[in-house]
Protein backbone atom coordinates (compact mmCIF):
# COMPACT_ATOMS: atom_id res chain seq x y z
CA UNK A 1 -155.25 -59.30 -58.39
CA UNK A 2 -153.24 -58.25 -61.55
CA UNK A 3 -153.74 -55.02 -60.85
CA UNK A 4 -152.18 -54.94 -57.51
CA UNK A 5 -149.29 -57.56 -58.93
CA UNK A 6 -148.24 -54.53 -61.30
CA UNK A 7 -148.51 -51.57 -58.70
CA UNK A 8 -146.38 -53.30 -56.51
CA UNK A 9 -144.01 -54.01 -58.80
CA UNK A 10 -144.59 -50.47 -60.01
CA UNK A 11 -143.87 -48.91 -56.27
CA UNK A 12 -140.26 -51.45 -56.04
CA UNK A 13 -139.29 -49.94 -59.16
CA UNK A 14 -139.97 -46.81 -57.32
CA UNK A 15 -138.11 -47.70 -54.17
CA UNK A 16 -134.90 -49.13 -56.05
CA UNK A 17 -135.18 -46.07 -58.24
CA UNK A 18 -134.35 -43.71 -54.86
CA UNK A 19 -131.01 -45.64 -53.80
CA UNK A 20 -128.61 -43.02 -54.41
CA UNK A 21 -125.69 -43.98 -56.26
CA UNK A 22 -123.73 -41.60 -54.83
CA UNK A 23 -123.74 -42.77 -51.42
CA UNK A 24 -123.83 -46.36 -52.28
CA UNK A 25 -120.47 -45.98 -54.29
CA UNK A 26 -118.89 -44.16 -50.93
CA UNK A 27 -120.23 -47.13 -49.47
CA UNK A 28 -117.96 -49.54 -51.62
CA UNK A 29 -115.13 -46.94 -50.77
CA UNK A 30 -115.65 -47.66 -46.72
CA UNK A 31 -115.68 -51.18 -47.37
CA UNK A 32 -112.55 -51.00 -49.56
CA UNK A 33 -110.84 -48.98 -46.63
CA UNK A 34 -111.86 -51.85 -44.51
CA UNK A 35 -110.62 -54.33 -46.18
CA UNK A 36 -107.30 -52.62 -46.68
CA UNK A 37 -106.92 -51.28 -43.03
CA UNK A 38 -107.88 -55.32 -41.94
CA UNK A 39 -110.68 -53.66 -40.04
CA UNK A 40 -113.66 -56.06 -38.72
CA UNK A 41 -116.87 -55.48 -40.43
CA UNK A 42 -120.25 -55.73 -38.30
CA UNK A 43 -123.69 -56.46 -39.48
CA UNK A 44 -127.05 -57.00 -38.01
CA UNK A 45 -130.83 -56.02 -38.34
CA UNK A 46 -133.96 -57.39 -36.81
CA UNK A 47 -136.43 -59.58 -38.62
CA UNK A 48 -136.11 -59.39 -42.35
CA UNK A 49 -132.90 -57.00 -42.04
CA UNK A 50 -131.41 -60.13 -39.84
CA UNK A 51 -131.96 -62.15 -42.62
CA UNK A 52 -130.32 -59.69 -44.95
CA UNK A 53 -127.42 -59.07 -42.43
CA UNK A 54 -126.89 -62.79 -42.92
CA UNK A 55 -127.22 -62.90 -46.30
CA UNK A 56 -124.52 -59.99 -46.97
CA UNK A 57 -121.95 -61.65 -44.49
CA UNK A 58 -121.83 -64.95 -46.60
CA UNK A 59 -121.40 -62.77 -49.95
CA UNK A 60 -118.90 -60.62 -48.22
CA UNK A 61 -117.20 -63.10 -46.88
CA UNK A 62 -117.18 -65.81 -48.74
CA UNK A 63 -118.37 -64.47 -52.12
CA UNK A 64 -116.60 -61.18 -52.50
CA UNK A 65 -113.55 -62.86 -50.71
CA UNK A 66 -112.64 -65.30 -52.86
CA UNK A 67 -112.72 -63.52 -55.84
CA UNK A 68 -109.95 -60.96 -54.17
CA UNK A 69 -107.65 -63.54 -53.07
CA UNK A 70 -108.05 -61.32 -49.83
CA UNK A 71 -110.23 -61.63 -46.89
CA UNK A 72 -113.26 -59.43 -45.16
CA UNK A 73 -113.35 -59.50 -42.04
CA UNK A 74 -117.22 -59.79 -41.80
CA UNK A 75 -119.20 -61.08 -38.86
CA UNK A 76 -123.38 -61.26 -39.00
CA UNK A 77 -124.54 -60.75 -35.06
CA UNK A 78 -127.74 -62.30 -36.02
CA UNK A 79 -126.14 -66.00 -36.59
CA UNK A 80 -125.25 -66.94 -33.01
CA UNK A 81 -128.91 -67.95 -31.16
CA UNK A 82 -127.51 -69.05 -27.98
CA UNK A 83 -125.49 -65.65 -27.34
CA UNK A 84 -128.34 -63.43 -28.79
CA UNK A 85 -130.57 -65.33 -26.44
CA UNK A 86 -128.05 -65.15 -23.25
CA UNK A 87 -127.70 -61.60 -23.49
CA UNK A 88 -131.55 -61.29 -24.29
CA UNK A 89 -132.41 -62.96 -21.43
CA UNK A 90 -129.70 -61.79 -18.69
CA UNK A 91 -130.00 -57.83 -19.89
CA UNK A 92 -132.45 -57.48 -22.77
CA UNK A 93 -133.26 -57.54 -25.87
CA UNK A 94 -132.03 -53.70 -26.06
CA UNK A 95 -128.42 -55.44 -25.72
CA UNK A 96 -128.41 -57.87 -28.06
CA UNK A 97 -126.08 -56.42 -30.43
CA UNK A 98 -123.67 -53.63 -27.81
CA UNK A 99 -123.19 -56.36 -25.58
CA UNK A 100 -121.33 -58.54 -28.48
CA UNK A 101 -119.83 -55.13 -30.06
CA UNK A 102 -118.67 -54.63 -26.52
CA UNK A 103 -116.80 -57.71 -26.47
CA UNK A 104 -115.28 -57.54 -30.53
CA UNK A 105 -115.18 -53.87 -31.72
CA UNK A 106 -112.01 -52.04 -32.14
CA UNK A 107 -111.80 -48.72 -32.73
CA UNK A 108 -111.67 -48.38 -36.58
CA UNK A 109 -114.06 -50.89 -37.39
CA UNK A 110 -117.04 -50.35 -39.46
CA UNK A 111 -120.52 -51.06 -37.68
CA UNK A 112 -123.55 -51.79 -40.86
CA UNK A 113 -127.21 -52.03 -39.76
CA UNK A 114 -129.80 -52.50 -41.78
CA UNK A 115 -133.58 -51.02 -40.35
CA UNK A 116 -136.77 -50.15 -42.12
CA UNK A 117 -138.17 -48.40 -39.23
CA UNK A 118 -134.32 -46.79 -38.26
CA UNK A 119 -135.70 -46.96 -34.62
CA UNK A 120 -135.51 -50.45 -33.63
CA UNK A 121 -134.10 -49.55 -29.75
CA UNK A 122 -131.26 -52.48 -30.06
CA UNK A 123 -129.61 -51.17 -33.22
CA UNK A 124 -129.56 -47.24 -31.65
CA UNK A 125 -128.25 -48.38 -28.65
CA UNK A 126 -125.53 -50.07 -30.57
CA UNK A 127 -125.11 -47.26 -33.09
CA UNK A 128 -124.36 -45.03 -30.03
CA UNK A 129 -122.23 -47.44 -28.25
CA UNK A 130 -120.11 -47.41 -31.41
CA UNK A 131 -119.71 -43.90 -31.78
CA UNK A 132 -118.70 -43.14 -28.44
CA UNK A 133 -115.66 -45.81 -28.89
CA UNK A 134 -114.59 -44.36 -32.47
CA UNK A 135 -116.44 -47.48 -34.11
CA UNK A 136 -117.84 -46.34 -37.86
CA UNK A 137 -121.18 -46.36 -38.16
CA UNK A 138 -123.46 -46.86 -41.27
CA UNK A 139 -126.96 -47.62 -41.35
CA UNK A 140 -129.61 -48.64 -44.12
CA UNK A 141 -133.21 -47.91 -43.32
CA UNK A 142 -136.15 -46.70 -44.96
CA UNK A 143 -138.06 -44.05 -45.74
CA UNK A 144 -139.14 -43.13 -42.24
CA UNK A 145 -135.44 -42.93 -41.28
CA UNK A 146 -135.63 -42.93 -37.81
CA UNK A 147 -132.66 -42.04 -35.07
CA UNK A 148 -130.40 -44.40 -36.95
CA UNK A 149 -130.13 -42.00 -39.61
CA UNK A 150 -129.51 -39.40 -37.63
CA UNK A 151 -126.79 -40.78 -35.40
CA UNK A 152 -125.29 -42.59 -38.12
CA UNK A 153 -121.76 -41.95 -40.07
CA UNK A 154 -123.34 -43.09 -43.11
CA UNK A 155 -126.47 -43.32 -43.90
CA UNK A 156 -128.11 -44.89 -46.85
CA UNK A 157 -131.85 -44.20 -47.61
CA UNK A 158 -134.28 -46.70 -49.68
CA UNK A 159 -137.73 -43.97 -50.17
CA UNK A 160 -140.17 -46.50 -49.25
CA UNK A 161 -141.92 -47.01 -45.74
CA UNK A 162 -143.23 -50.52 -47.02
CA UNK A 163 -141.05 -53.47 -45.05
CA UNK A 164 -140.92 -55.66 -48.13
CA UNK A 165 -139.93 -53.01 -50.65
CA UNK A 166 -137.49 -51.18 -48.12
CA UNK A 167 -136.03 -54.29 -47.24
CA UNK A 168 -135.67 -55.71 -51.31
CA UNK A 169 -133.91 -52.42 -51.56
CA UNK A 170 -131.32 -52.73 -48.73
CA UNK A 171 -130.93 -56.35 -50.01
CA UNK A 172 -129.75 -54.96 -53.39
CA UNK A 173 -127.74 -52.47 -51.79
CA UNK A 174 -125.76 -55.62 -49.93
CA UNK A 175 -125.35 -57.53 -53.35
CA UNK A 176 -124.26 -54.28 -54.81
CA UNK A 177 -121.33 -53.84 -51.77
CA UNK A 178 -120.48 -57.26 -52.49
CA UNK A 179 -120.49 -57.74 -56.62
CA UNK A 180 -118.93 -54.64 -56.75
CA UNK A 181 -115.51 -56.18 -55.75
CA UNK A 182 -116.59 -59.74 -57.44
CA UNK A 183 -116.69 -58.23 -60.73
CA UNK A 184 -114.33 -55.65 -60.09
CA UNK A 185 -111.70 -57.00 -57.80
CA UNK A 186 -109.21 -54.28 -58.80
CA UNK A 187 -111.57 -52.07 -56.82
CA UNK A 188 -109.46 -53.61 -53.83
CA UNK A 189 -106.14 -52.68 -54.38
């Protein structure tokens, strides 16, 4: 049992080791344009990512927020059940997340997914609703990479194919979006 303890911890160490910093710190940049521009700020994922999504909108929002006397503009379309059902139900679960874009993107907004697979059919279909209306586009997903990573503005990369460790790695990717302007709030001027 130890044995497997330390190779999994060996292979996150290995995941978090292939988040490139690069891209991560142009990530910070997009959400600094955001926040300066008042744009709205979209997240979502399925399963575990939904959970993340979550996650990131409180730290955004309320974390990151307060310490810049500013606000984001940060909405999680995971957190509403009785919409995400409606639309599930009445179209399907391929619509889940357009259908609510439909109704609150503006052009100039940032759209953020989060996907291990990068193929889940309801965050493509949203990725390429978002494009077509000049919505940004940035997706996390794992080492498969999938169509999100190909359609995507942005496109962040954690080398792992495992859902836990992908998904540990796009969570420290969110805390990294957010702490960046908690610690460093003149980041946001």
């Amino acid at each position: 049992m130890e044995s497997w303890v330390a190779d999994y911890i060996h292979r996150q160490k290995a995941a978090l080791d292939s988040i490139p910093v690069t891209q991560v710190s142009a990530l910070i940049q997009t959400l600094r344009e955001a926040l300066k521009e008042d744009r709205q700020v979209f997240v979502f994922g399925n399963g575990g990512s939904a959970a993340n999504a979550s996650h990131f909108a409180t730290d955004l929002g309320k974390g990151a927020s307060d310490k810049l006397g500013r606000r984001f503009r940060v909405l999680s379309l995971n957190d509403n059940v009785s919409w995400l059902t409606a639309l599930g139900n009445d179209f399907s679960y391929d619509d889940v997340f357009v259908r609510q874009l439909e109704n609150y993107a503006r052009p100039g907004d940032l759209v953020l997914a989060a996907s291990v697979s990068g193929s889940s059919p309801n965050l493509v279909k949203a990725f390429g609703w978002a494009k077509a209306h000049g919505v940004r586009t940035v997706a996390l997903v794992g080492g498969k990479r999938g169509s999100l990573a190909e359609i995507a503005d942005h496109c962040i990369v954690v080398n792992d194919t495992h859902y836990g460790r992908a998904e540990d790695g796009h969570m420290g990717i969110f805390h990294m979006l957010c702490y960046a302007f908690m610690e460093h709030p003149e980041w946001a001027n």
